[in-house]
Protein backbone atom coordinates (compact mmCIF):
# COMPACT_ATOMS: atom_id res chain seq x y z
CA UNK A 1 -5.73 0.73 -10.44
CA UNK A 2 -5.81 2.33 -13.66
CA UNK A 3 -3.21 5.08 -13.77
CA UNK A 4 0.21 6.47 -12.24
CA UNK A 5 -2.24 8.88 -10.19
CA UNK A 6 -3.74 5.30 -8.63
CA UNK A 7 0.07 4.25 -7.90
CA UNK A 8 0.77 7.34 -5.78
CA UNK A 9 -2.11 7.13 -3.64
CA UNK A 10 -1.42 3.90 -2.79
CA UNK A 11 2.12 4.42 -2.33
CA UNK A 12 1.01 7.33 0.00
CA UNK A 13 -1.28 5.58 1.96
CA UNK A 14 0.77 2.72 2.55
CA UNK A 15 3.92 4.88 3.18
CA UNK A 16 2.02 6.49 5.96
CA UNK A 17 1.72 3.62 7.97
CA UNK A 18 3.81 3.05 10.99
CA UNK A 19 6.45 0.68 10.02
CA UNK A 20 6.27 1.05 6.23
CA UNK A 21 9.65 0.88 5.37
CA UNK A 22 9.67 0.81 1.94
CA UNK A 23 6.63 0.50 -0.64
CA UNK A 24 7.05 -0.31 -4.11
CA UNK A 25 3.50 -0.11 -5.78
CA UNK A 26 3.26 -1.55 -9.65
CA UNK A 27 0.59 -0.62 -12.01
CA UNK A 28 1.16 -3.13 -14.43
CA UNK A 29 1.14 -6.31 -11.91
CA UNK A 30 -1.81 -4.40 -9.40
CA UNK A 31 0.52 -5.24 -6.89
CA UNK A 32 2.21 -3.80 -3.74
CA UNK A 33 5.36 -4.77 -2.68
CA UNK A 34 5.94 -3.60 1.11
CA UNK A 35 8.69 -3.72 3.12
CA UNK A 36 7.78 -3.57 6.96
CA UNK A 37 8.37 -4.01 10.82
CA UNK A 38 5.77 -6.65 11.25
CA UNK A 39 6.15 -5.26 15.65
CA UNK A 40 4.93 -2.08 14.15
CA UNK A 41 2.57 -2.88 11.19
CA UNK A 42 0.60 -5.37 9.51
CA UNK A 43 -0.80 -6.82 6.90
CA UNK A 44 -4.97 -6.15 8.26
CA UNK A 45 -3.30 -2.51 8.70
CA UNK A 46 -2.01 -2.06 5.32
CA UNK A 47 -5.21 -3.90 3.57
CA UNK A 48 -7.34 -1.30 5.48
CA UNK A 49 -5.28 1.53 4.08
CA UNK A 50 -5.74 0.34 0.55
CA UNK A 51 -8.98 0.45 1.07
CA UNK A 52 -9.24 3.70 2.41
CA UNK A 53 -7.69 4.59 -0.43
CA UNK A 54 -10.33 4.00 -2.45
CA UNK A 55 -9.09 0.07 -4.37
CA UNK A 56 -9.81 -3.25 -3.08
CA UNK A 57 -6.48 -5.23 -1.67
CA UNK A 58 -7.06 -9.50 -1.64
């Protein structure tokens, strides 16, 4: 991620997942901090939504 424009995607993405219920996404660290209803999301979920938006997730 290189700028606050990167942050907000992935906030966005993230955010839009079922369960997301709280996303705190930090530029400096390149690092997403998620809270969520592992019933309802999960980690494969969220990695693919990284992706799709455009940045790689470990």
């Amino acid at each position: 991620m290189d700028c606050e424009g990167c942050v907000k995607s992935v906030t966005r993405m993230l955010s839009g997942l079922a369960g997301v219920q709280k996303v705190d996404v930090s530029l400096a660290e390149a690092r997403a901090r998620v809270t969520y209803d592992p019933a309802k999301a999960g980690v494969a979920e969220m990695r693919k939504a990284v992706e799709r938006a455009g940045y790689k997730a470990p």
